[in-house]
N, C-alpha and C. Protein backbone atom coordinates (compact mmCIF):
# COMPACT_ATOMS: atom_id res chain seq x y z
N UNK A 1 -125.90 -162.97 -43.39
CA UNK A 1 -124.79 -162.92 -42.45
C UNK A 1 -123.51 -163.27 -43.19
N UNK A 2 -122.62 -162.54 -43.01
CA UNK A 2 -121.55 -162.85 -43.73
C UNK A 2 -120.30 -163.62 -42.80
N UNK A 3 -119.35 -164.67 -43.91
CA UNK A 3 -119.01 -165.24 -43.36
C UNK A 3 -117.55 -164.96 -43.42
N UNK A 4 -116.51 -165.26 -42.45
CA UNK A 4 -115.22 -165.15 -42.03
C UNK A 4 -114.48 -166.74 -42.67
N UNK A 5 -113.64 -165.92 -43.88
CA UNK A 5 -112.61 -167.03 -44.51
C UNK A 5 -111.22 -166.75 -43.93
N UNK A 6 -111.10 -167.93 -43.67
CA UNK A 6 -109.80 -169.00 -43.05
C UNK A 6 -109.00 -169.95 -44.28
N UNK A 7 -107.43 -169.11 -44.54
CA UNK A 7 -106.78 -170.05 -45.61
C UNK A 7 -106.72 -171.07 -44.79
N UNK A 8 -106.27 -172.10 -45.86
CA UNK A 8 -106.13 -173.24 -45.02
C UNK A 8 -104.95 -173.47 -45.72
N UNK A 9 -104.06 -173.63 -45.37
CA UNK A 9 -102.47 -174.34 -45.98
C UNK A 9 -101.89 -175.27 -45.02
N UNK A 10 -101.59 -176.26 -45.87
CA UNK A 10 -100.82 -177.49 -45.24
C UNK A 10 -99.61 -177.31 -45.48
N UNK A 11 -98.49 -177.79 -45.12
CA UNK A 11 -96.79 -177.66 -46.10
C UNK A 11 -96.47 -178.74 -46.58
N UNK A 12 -97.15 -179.67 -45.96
CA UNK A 12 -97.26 -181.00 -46.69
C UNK A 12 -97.93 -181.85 -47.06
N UNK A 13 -98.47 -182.07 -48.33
CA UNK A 13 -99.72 -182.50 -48.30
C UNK A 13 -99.91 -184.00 -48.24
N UNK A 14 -98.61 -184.67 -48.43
CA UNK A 14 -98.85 -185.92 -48.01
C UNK A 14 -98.75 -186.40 -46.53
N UNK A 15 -98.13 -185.36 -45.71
CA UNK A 15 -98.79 -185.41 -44.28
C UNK A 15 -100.05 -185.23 -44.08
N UNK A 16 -99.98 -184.54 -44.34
CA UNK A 16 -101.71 -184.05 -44.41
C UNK A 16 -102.74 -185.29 -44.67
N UNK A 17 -102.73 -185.94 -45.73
CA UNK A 17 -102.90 -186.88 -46.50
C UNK A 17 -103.28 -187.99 -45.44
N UNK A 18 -101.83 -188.49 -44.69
CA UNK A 18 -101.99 -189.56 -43.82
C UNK A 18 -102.24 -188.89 -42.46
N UNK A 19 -102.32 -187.79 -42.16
CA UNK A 19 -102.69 -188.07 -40.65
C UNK A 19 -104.74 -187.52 -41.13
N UNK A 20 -105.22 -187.26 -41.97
CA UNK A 20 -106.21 -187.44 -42.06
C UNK A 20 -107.34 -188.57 -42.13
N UNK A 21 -106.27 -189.48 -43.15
CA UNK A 21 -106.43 -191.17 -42.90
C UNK A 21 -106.89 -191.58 -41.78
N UNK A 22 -105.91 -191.14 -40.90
CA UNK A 22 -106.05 -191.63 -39.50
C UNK A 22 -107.31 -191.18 -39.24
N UNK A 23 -107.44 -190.11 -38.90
CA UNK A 23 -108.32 -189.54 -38.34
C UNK A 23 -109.91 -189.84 -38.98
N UNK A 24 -109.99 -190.35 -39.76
CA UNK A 24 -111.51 -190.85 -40.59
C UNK A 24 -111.25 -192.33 -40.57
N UNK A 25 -110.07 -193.10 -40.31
CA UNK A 25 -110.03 -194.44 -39.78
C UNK A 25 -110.86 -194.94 -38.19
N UNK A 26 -110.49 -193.71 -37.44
CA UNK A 26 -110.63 -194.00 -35.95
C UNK A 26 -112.05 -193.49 -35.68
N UNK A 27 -113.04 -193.08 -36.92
CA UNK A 27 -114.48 -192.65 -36.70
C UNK A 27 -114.89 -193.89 -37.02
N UNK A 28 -116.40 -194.13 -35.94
CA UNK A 28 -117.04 -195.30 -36.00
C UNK A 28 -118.05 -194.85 -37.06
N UNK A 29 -118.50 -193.40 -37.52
CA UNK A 29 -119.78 -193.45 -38.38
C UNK A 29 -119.15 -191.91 -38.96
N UNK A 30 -119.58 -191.68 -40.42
CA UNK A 30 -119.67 -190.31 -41.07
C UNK A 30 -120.09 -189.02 -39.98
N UNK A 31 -118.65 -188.33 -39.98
CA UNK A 31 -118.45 -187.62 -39.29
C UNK A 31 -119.20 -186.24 -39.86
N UNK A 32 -119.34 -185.38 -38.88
CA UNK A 32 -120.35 -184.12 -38.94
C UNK A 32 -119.44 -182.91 -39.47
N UNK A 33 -119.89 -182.10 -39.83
CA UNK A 33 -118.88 -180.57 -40.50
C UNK A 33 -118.00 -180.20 -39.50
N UNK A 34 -118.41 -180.16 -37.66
CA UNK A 34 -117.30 -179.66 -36.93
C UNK A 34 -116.38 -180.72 -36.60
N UNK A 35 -116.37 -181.81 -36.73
CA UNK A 35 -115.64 -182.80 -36.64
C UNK A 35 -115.38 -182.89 -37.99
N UNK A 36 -115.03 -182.68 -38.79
CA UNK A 36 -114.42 -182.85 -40.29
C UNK A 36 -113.78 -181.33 -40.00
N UNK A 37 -113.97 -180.51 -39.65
CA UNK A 37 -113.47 -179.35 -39.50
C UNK A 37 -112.24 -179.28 -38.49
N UNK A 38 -112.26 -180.02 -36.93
CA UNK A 38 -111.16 -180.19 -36.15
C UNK A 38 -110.32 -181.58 -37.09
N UNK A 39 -110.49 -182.48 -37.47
CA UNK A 39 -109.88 -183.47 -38.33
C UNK A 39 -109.01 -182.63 -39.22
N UNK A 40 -109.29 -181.68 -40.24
CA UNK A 40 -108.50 -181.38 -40.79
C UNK A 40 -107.50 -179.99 -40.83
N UNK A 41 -108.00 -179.35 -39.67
CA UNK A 41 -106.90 -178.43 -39.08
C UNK A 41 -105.85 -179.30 -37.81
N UNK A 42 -105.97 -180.69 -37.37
CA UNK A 42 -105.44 -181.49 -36.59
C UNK A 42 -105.05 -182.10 -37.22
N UNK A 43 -104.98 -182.43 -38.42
CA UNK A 43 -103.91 -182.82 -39.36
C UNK A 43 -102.60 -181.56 -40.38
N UNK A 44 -103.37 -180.62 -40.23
CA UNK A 44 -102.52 -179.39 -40.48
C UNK A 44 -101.25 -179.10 -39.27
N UNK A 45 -101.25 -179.87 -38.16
CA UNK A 45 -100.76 -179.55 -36.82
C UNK A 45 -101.71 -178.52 -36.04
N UNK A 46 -102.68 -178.07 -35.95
CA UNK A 46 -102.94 -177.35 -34.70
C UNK A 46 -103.79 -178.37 -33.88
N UNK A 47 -104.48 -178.05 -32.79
CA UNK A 47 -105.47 -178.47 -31.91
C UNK A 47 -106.04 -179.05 -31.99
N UNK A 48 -107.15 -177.83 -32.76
CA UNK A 48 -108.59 -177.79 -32.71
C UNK A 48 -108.91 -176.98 -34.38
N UNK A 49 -109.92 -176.53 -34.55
CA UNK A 49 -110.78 -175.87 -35.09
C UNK A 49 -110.39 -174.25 -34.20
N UNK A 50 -110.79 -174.49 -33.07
CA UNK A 50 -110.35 -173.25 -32.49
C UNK A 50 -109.57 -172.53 -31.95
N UNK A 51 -108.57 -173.28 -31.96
CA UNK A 51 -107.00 -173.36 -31.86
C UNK A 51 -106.41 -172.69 -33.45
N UNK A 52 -106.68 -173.21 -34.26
CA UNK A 52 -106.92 -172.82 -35.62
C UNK A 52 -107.46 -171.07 -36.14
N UNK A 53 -108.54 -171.03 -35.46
CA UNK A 53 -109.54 -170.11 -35.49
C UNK A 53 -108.55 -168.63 -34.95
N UNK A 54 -108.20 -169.26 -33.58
CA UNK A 54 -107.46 -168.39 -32.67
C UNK A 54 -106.06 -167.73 -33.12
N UNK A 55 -105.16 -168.35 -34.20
CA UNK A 55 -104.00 -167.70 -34.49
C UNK A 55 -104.39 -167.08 -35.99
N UNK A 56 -105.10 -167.51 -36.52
CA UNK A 56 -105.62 -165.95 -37.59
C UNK A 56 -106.81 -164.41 -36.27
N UNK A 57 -107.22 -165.15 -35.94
CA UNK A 57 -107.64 -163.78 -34.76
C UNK A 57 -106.96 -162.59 -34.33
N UNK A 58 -105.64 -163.72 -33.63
CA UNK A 58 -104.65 -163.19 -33.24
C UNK A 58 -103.62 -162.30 -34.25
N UNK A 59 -103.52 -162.82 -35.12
CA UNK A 59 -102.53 -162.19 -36.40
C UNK A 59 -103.64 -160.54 -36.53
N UNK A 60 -104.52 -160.95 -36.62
CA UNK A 60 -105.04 -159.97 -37.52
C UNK A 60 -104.94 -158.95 -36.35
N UNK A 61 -105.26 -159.12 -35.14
CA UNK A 61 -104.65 -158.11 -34.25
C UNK A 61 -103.78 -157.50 -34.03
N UNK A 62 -102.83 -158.35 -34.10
CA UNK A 62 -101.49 -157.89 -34.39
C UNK A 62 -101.21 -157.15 -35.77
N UNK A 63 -101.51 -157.20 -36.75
CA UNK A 63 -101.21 -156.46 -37.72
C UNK A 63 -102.33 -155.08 -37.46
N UNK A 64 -103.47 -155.03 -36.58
CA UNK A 64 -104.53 -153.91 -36.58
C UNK A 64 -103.37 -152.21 -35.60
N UNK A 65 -103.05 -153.50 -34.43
CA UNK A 65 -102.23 -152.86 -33.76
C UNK A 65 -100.49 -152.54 -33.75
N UNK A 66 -100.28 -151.47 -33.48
CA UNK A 66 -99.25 -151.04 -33.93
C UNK A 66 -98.09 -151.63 -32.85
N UNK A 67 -97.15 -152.06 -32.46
CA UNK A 67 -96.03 -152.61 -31.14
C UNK A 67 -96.18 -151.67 -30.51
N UNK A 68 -96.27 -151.67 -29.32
CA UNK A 68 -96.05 -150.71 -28.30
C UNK A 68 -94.28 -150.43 -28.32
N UNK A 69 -93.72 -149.03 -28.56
CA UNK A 69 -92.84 -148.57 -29.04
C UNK A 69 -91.52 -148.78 -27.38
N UNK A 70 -90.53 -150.28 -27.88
CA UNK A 70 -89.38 -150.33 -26.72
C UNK A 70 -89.35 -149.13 -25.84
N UNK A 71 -88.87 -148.83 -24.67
CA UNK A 71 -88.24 -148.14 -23.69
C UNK A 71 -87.04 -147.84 -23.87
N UNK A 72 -86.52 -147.07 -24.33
CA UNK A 72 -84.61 -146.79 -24.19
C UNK A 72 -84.30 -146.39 -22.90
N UNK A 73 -83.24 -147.58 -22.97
CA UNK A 73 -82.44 -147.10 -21.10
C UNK A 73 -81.40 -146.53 -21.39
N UNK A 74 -82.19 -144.87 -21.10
CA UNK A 74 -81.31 -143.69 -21.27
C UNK A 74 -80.16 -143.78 -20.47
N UNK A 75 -79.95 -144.73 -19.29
CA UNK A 75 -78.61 -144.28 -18.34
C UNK A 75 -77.77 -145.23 -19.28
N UNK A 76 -78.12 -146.79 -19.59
CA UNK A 76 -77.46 -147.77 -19.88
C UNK A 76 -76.58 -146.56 -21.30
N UNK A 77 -77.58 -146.60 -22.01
CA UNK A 77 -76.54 -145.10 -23.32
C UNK A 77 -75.27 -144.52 -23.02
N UNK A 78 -76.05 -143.84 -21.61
CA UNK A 78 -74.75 -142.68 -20.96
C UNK A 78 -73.89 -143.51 -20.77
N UNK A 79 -73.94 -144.33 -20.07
CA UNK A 79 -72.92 -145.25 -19.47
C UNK A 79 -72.18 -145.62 -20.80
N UNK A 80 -72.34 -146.47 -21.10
CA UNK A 80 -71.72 -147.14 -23.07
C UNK A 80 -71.24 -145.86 -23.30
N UNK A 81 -71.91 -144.82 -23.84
CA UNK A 81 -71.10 -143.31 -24.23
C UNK A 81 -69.72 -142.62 -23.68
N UNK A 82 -69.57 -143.29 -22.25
CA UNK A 82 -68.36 -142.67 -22.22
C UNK A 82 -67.07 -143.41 -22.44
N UNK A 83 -67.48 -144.58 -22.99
CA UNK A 83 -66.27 -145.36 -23.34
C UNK A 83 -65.93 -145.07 -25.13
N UNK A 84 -66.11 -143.98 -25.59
CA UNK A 84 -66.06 -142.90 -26.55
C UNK A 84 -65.55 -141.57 -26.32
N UNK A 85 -64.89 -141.25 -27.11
CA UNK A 85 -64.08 -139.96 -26.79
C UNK A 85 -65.57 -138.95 -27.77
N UNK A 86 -64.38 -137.35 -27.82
CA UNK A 86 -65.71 -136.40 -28.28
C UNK A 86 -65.61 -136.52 -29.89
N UNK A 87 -64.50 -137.45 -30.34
CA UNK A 87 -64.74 -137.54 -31.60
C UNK A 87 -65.75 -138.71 -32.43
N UNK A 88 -66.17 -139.49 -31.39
CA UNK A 88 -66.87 -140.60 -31.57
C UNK A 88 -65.95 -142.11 -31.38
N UNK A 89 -64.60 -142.10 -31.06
CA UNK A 89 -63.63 -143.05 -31.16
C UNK A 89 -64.17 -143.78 -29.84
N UNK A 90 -63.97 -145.14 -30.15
CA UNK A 90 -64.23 -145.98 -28.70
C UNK A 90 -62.52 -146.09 -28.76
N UNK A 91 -62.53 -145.69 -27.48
CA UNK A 91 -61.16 -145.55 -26.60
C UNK A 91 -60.48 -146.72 -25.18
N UNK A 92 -61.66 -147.37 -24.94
CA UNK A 92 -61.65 -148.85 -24.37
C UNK A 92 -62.52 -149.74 -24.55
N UNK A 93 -62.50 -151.03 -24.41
CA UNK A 93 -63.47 -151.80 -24.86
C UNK A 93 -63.82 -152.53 -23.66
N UNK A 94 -65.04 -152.36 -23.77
CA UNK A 94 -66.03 -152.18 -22.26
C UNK A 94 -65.97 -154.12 -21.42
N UNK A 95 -65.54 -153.53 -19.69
CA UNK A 95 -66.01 -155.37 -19.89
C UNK A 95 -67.26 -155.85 -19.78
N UNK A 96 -68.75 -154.68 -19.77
CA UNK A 96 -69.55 -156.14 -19.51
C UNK A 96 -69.90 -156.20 -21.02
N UNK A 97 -70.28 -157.44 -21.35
CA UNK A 97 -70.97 -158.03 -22.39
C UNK A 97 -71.74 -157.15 -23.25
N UNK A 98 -73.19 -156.77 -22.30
CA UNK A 98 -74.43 -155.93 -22.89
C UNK A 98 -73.28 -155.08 -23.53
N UNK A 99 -72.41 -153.81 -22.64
CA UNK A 99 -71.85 -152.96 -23.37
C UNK A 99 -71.36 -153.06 -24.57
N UNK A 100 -70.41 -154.09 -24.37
CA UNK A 100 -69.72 -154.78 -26.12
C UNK A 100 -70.20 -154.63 -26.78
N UNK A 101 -71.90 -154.92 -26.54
CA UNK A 101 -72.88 -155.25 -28.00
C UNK A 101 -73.27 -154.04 -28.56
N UNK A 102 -73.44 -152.75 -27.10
CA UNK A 102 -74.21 -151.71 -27.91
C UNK A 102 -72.62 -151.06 -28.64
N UNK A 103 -71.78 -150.70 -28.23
CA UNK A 103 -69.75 -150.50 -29.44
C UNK A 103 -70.12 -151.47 -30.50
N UNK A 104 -70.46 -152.90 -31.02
CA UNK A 104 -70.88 -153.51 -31.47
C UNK A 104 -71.88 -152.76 -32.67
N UNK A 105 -73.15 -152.16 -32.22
CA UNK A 105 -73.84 -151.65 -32.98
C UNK A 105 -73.46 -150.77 -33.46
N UNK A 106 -72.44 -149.69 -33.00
CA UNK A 106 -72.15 -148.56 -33.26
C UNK A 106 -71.13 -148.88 -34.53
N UNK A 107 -70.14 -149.65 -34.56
CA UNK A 107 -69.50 -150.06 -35.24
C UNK A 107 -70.25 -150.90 -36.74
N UNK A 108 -71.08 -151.46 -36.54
CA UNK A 108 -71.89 -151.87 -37.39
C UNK A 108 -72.76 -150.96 -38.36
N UNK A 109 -73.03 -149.68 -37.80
CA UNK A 109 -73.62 -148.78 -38.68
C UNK A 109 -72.93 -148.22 -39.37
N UNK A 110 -71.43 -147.93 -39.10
CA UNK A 110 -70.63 -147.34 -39.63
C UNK A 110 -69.78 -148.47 -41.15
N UNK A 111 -70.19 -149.40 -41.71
CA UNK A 111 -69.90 -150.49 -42.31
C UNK A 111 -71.21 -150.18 -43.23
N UNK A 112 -70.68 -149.88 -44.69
CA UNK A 112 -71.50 -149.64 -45.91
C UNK A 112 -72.72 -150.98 -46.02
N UNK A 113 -73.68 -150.87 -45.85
CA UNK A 113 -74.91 -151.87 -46.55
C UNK A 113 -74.66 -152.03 -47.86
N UNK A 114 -74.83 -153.41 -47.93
CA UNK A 114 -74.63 -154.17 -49.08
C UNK A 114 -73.76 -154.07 -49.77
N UNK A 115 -72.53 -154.08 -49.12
CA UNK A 115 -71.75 -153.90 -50.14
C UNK A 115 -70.36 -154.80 -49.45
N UNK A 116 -69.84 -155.93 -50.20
CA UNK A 116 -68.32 -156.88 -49.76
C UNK A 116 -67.32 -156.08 -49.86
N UNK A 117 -66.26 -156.33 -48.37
CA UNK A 117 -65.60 -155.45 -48.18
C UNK A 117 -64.69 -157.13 -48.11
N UNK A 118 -63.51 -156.06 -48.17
CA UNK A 118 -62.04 -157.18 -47.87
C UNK A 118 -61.79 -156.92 -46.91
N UNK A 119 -60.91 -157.77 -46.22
CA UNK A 119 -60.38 -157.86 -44.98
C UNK A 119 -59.96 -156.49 -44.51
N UNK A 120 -59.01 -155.77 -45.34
CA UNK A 120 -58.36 -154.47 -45.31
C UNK A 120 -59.35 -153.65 -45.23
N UNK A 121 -60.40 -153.45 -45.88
CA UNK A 121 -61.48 -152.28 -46.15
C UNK A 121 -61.66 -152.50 -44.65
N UNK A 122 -62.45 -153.46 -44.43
CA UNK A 122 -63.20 -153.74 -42.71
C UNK A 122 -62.12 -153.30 -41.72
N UNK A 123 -60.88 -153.26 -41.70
CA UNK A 123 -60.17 -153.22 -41.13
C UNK A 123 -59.72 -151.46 -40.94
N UNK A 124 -59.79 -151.24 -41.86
CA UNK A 124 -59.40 -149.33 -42.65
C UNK A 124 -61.16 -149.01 -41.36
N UNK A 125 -62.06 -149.40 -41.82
CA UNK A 125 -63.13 -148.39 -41.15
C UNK A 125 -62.94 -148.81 -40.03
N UNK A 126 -62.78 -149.89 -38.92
CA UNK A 126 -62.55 -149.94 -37.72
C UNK A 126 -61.48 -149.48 -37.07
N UNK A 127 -60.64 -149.03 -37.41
CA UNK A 127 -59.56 -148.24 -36.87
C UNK A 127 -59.84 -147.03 -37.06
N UNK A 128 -60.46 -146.47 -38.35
CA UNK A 128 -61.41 -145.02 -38.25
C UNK A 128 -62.20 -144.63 -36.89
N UNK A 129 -62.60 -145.82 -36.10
CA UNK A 129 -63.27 -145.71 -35.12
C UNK A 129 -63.19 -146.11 -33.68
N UNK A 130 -62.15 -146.43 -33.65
CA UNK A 130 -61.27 -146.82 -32.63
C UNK A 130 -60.33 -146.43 -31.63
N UNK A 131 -59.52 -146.46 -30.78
CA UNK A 131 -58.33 -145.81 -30.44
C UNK A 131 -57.54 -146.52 -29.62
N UNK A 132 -58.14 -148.06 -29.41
CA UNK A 132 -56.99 -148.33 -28.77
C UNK A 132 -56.07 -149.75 -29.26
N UNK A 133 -56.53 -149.57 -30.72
CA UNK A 133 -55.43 -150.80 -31.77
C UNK A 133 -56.06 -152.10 -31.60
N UNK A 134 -57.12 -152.52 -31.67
CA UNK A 134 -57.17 -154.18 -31.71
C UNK A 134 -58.15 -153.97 -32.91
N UNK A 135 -58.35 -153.98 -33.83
CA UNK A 135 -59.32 -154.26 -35.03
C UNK A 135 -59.16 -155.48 -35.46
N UNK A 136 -58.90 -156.15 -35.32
CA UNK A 136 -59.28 -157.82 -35.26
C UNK A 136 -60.11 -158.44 -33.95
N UNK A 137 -59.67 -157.67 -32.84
CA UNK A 137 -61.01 -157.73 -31.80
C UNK A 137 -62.11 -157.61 -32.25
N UNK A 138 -62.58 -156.25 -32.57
CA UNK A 138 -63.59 -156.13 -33.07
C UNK A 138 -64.08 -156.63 -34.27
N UNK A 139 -63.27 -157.31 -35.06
CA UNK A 139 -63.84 -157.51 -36.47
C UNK A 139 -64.63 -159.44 -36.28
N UNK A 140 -63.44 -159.54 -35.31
CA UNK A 140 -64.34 -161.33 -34.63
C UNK A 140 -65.46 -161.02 -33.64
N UNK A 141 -65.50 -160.08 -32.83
CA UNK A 141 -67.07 -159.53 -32.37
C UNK A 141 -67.83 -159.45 -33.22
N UNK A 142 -67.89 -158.92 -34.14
CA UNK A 142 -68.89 -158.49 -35.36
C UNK A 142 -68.88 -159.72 -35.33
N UNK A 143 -68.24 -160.35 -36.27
CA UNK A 143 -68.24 -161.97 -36.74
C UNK A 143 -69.52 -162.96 -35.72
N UNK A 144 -69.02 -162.67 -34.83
CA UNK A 144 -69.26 -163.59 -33.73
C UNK A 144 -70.52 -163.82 -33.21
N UNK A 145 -71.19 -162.24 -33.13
CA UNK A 145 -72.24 -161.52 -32.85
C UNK A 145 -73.03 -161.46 -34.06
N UNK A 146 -72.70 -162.15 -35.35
CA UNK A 146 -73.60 -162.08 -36.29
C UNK A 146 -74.33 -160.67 -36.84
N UNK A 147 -73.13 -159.84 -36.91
CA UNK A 147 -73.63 -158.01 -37.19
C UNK A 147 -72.78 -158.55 -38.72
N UNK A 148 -72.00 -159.18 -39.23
CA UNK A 148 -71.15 -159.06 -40.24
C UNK A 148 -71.20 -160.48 -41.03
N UNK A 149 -70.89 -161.01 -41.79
CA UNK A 149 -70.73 -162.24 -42.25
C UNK A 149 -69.55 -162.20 -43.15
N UNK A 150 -68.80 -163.45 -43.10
CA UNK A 150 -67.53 -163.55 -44.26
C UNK A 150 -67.32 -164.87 -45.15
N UNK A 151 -66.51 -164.86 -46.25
CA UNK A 151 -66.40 -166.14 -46.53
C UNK A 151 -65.38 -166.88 -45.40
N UNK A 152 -65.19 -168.42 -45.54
CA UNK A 152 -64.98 -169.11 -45.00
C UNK A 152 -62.82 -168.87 -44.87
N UNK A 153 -62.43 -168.08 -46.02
CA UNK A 153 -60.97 -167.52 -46.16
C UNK A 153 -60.88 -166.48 -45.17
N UNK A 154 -61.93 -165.82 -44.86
CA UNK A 154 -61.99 -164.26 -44.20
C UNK A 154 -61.36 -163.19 -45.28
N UNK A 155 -61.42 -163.47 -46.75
CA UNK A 155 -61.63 -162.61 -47.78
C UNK A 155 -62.54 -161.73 -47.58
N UNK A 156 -63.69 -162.09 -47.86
CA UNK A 156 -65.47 -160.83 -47.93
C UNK A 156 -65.87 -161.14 -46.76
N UNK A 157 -65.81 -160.02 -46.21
CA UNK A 157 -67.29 -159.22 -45.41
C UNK A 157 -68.18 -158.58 -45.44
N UNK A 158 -69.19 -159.01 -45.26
CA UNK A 158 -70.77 -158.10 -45.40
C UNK A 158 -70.95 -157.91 -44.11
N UNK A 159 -71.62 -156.60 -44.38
CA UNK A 159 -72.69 -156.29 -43.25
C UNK A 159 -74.16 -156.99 -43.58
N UNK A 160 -74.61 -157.77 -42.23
CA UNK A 160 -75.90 -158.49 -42.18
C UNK A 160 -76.88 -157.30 -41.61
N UNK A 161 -77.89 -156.77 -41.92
CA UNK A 161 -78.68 -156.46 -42.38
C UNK A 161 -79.96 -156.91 -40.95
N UNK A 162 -79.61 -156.07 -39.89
CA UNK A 162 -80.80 -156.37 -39.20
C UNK A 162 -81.42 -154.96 -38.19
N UNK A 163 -82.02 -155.38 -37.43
CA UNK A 163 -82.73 -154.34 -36.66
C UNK A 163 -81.61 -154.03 -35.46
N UNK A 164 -81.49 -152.79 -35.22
CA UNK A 164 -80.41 -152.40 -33.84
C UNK A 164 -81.65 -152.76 -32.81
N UNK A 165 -81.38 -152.63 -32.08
CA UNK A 165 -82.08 -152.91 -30.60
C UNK A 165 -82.24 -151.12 -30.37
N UNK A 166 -83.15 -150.73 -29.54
CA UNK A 166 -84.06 -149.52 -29.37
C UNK A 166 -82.46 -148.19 -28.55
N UNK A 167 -81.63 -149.40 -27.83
CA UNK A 167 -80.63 -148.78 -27.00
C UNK A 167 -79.29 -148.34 -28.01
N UNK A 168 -79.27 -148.96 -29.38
CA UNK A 168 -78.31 -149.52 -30.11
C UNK A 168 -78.96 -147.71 -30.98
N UNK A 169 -79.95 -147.68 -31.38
CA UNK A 169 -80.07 -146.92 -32.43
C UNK A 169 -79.97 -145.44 -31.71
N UNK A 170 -80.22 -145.38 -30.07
CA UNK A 170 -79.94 -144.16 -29.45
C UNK A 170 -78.37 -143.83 -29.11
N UNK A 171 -77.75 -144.69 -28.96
CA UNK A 171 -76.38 -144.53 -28.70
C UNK A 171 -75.71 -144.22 -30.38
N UNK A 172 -75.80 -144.51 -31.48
CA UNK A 172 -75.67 -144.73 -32.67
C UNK A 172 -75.88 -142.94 -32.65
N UNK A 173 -77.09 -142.79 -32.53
CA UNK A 173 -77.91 -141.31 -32.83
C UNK A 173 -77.03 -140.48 -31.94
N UNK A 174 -76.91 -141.06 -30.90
CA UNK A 174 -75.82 -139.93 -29.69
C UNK A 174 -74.67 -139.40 -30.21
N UNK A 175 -73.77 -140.48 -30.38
CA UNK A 175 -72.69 -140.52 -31.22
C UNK A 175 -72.05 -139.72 -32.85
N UNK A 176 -73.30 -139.92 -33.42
CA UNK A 176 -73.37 -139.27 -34.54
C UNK A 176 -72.72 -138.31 -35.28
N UNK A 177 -73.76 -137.04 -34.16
CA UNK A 177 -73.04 -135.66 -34.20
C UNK A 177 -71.40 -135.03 -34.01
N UNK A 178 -71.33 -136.51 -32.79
CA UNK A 178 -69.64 -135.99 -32.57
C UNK A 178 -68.80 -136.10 -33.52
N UNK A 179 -68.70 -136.72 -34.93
CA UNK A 179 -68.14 -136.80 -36.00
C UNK A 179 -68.95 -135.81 -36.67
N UNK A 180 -69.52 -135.31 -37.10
CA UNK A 180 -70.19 -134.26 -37.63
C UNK A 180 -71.32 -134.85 -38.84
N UNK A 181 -71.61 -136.23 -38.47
CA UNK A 181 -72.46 -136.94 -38.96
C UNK A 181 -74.11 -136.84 -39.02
C-alpha cells in the first residue's frame, strides 16, 4: 500500500521548538505516533493532524481543478463605455466609484509595463486618453487605487503589474478597436 507524503515546514523553528516542549511537558506517559503526529502539526499552527491533512487535500484540488471562469457584467461594460467617445477618449469621469475603477483599468493598460515614466511621460499618455483636462485626477486615481506606483518626489511612475478584474479586461477589449488597436 502506498503511502501519501505530507511536507512538513515550520517558519520557525524555534517556535516550533517551544510549543512542542509544551506539548510533551503536559503528557503524563510516552505518547503514541497519532499523538506525536497532532503535537507536531499543533505546534506548526494548525489543529490537528487532520486539519493538517485537510489543506494539502485541498490545495491539491485546487491546483487539479481549473477556477470556474468570472461572469462579465456585460451591461455594467455598456454602461462604463459610454462615458468614452468613438475614439476611445473618456470624455467624463463617471460618479459612481465601481465605474472610476473600470476608466481606471482602461487607463492602466494603456501605460508601458515595466518601464519608469516621469511625471510628464504619465501625464503625455493620459491626456492621449482623455478629453476633459484633469490628468492629475487621474494620475492620483491610479496612485490611489494602487494600478501605478511612484517615488515619494512624484518623479517615477510605474505601472504595478496586476490582474484586471474579468469586467476591466472586457471594457479594455471593447475599447480597443476604437483607436485602431
Amino acid at each position: 500500500m502506498s503511502r501519501t507524503v505530507f511536507p512538513f515546514v515550520a517558519k520557525d523553528v524555534s517556535s516550533l521548538a517551544r510549543a512542542l516542549s509544551r506539548e510533551l511537558e503536559e503528557c503524563d506517559r510516552k505518547p503514541g505516533h497519532v499523538q506525536l503526529l497532532n503535537m507536531l502539526t499543533r505546534s506548526a499552527g494548525y489543529k490537528n493532524f487532520q486539519h493538517f491533512r485537510a489543506q494539502f487535500d485541498a490545495q491539491d484540488r485546487l491546483e487539479r481543478e481549473p477556477p470556474a471562469p468570472e461572469p462579465v457584467d456585460h451591461v455594467r461594460v455598456e454602461r462604463v463605455a459610454r462615458h468614452f467617445d468613438v475614439t476611445g477618449s473618456l470624455v467624463r469621469w463617471p460618479a459612481k466609484a465601481s465605474e472610476r475603477m473600470l476608466c481606471l483599468w482602461h487607463f492602466w493598460s494603456k501605460i508601458p509595463a515595466s518601464v519608469v515614466h516621469t511625471e510628464k511621460q504619465i501625464n503625455k499618455i493620459l491626456n492621449e486618453h482623455h478629453g476633459f483636462g484633469d490628468h492629475a485626477l487621474l494620475r492620483r486615481e491610479l496612485y490611489d487605487n494602487q494600478l501605478v506606483t511612484r517615488t515619494p518626489d512624484g518623479r517615477e511612475y510605474r505601472r504595478l503589474e496586476r490582474r484586471p478584474p474579468v469586467d476591466a479586461v472586457a471594457l479594455i477589449r471593447h475599447l480597443g478597436p476604437r483607436r485602431g488597436e
